[in-house]
Protein backbone atom coordinates (compact mmCIF):
# COMPACT_ATOMS: atom_id res chain seq x y z
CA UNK A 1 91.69 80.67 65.47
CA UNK A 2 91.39 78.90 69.30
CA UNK A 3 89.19 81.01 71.19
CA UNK A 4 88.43 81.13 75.39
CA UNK A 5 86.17 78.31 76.27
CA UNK A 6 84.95 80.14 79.15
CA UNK A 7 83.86 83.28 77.05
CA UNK A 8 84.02 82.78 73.57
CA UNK A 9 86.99 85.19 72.78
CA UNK A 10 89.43 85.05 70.59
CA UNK A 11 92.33 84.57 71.93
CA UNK A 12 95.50 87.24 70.97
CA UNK A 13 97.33 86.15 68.30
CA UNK A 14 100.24 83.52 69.91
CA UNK A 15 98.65 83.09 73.22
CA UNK A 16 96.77 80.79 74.82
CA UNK A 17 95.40 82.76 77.93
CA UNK A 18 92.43 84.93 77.19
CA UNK A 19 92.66 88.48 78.67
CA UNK A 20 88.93 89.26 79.58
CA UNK A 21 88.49 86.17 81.93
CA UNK A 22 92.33 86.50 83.84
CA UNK A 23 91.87 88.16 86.65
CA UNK A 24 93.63 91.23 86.75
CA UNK A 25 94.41 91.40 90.59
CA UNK A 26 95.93 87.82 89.76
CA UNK A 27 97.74 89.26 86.74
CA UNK A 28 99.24 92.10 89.32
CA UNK A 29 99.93 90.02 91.98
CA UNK A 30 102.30 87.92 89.81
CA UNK A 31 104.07 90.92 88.20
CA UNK A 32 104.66 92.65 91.81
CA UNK A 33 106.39 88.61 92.66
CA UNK A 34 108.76 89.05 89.94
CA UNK A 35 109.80 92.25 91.42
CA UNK A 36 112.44 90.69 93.05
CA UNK A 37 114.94 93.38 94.10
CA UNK A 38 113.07 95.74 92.71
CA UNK A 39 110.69 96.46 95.70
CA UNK A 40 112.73 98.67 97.79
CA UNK A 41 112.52 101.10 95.11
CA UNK A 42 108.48 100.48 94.77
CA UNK A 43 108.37 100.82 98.37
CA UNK A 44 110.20 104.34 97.80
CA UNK A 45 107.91 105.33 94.93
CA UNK A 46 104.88 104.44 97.04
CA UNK A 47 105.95 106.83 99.83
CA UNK A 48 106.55 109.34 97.45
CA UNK A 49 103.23 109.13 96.07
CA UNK A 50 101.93 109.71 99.65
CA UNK A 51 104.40 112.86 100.87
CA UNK A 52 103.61 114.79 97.43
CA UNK A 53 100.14 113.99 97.72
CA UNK A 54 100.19 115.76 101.21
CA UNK A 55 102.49 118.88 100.18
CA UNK A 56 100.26 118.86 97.37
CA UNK A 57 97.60 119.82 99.76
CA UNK A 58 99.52 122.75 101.07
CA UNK A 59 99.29 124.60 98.38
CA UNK A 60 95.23 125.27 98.45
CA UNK A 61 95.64 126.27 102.07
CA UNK A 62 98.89 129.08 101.78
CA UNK A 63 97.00 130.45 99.04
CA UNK A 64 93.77 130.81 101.01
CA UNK A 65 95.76 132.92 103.59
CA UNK A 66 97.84 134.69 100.85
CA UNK A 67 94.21 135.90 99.48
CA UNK A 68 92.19 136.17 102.69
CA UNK A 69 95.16 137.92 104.98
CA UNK A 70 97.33 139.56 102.50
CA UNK A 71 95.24 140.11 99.17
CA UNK A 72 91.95 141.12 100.66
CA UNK A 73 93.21 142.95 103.54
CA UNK A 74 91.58 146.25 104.88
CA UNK A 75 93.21 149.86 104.03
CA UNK A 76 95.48 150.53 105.91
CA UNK A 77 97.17 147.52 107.12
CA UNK A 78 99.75 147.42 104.39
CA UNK A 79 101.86 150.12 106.75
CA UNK A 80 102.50 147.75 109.23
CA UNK A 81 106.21 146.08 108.63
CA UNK A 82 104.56 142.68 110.51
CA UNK A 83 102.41 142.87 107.44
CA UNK A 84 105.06 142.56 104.41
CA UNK A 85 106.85 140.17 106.79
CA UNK A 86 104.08 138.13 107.36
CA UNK A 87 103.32 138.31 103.22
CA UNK A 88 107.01 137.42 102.47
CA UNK A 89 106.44 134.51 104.41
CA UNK A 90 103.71 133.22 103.05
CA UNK A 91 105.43 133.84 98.91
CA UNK A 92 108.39 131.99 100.28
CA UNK A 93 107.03 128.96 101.71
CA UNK A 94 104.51 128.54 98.71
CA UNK A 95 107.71 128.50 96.20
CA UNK A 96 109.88 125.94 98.70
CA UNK A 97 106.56 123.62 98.58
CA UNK A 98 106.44 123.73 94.84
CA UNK A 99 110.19 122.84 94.64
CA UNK A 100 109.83 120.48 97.63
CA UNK A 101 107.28 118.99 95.43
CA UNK A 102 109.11 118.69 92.43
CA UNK A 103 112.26 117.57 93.67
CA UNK A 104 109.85 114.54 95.33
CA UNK A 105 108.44 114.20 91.84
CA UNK A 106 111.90 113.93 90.57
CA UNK A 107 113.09 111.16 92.94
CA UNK A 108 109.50 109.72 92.25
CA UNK A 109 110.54 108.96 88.98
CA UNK A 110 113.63 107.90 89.64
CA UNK A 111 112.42 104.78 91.79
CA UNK A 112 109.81 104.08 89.22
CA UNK A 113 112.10 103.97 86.45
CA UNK A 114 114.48 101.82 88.13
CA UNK A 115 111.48 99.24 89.50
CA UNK A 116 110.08 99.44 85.85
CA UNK A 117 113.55 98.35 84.95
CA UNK A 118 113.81 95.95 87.22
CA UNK A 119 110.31 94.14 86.86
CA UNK A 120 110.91 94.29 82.81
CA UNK A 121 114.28 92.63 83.35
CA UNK A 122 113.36 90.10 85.68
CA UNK A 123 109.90 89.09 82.89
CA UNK A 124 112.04 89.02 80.16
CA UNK A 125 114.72 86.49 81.61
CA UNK A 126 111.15 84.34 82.98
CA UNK A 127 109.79 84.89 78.97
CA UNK A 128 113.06 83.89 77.18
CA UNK A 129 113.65 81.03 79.92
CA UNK A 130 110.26 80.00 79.28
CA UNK A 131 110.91 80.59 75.41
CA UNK A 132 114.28 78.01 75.79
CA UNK A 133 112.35 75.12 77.54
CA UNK A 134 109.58 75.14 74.97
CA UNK A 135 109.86 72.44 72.06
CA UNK A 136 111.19 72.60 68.98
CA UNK A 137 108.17 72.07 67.12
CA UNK A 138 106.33 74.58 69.11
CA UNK A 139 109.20 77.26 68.51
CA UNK A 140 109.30 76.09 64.74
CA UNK A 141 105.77 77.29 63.98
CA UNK A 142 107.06 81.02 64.56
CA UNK A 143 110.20 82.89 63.32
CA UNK A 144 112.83 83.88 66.22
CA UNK A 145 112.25 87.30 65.16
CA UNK A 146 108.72 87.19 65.67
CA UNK A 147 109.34 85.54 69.02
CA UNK A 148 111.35 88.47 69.97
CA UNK A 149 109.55 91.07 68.86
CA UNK A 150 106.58 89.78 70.63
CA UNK A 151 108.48 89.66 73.81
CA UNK A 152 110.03 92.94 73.55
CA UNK A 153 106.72 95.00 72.52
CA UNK A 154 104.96 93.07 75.81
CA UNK A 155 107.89 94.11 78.21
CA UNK A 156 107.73 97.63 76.28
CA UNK A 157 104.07 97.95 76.83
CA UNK A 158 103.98 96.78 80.34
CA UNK A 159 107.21 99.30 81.24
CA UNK A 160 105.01 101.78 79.79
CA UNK A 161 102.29 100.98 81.57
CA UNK A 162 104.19 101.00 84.93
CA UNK A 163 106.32 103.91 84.78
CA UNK A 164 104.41 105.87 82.66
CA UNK A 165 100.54 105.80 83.43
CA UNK A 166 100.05 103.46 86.66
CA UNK A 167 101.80 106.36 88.65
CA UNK A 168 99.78 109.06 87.50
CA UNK A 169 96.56 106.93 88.34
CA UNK A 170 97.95 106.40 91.64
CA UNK A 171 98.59 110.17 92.65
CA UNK A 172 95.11 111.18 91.58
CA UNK A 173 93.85 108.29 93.46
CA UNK A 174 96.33 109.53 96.49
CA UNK A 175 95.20 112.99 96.02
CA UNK A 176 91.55 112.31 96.19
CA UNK A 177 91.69 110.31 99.19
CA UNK A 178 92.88 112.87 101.21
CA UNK A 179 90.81 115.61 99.66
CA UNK A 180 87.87 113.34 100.83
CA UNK A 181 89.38 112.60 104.60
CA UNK A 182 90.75 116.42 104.77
């Protein structure tokens, strides 16, 4: 078992590049260069991670004046037809922000899936390309089935990672930024 010179790890089984001394900024940098085509529809993504993070914000504040001018408001005032106009208003735009915001979530995930596709694709034909110019000795020590597999749980791990989890790490991260500038 070959382990990392530099820190004494193990190295994962078929690899040669030890995880805990690559730099993961490195390791992003090169995935985001094999998104090829792909970034228009990160570039989409990314904005939608910004506009739902603001009408995410809207929310807290058309409740506050649901509660404060509708909820808690002194006897008396429900008589005045301003009034119920004023609360309809307030119910309405609070349901067209949540569908706002889902319909943003939607199209979201839409560009995510389709970069995630894209980015996959575009490793895969680098992995197998890279898996054709190796030598036949080197390719001998290991099944083509085991080659494959490998290549398809990676991919599968890293489309996971980038359609599935990275975007929920970013809206929080989104989210919390502007509750700490708001």
């Amino acid at each position: 078992e070959e382990v990392c010179p530099k820190c004494q790890s193990p190295y994962p089984p078929g690899s040669h590049v030890c995880p805990a001394c690559t730099g993961k900024g490195k390791t992003l940098k090169r995935l985001l260069g094999m998104a090829g085509k792909s970034r228009g529809y990160i570039v989409a993504a990314i904005a939608f991670f910004f506009l739902i993070s603001a009408v995410s914000l809207l929310a807290p504040y058309l409740n506050r004046r649901l509660i404060d001018g509708y909820v808690q408001a002194p006897a008396g005032t429900g008589q005045d037809r301003g009034f119920w106009i004023g609360f309809a208003t307030v119910i309405a735009t609070l349901a067209l922000v949540q569908i706002f915001q889902k319909l943003c979530a939607m199209l979201r995930g839409f560009f995510l899936v389709r970069a995630g596709n894209g980015v996959i694709m575009s490793l895969r034909e680098k992995v197998f390309g890279q898996i054709e110019r190796m030598s036949v000795s080197r390719i001998s020590k290991r099944t083509s089935g085991e080659l494959l597999n490998r290549v398809k749980s990676d991919t599968a791990q890293i489309q996971d990672f980038l359609t599935g989890q990275l975007p929920n790490v970013l809206e929080q991260v989104f989210l919390f930024l502007a509750v700490v500038v708001i």
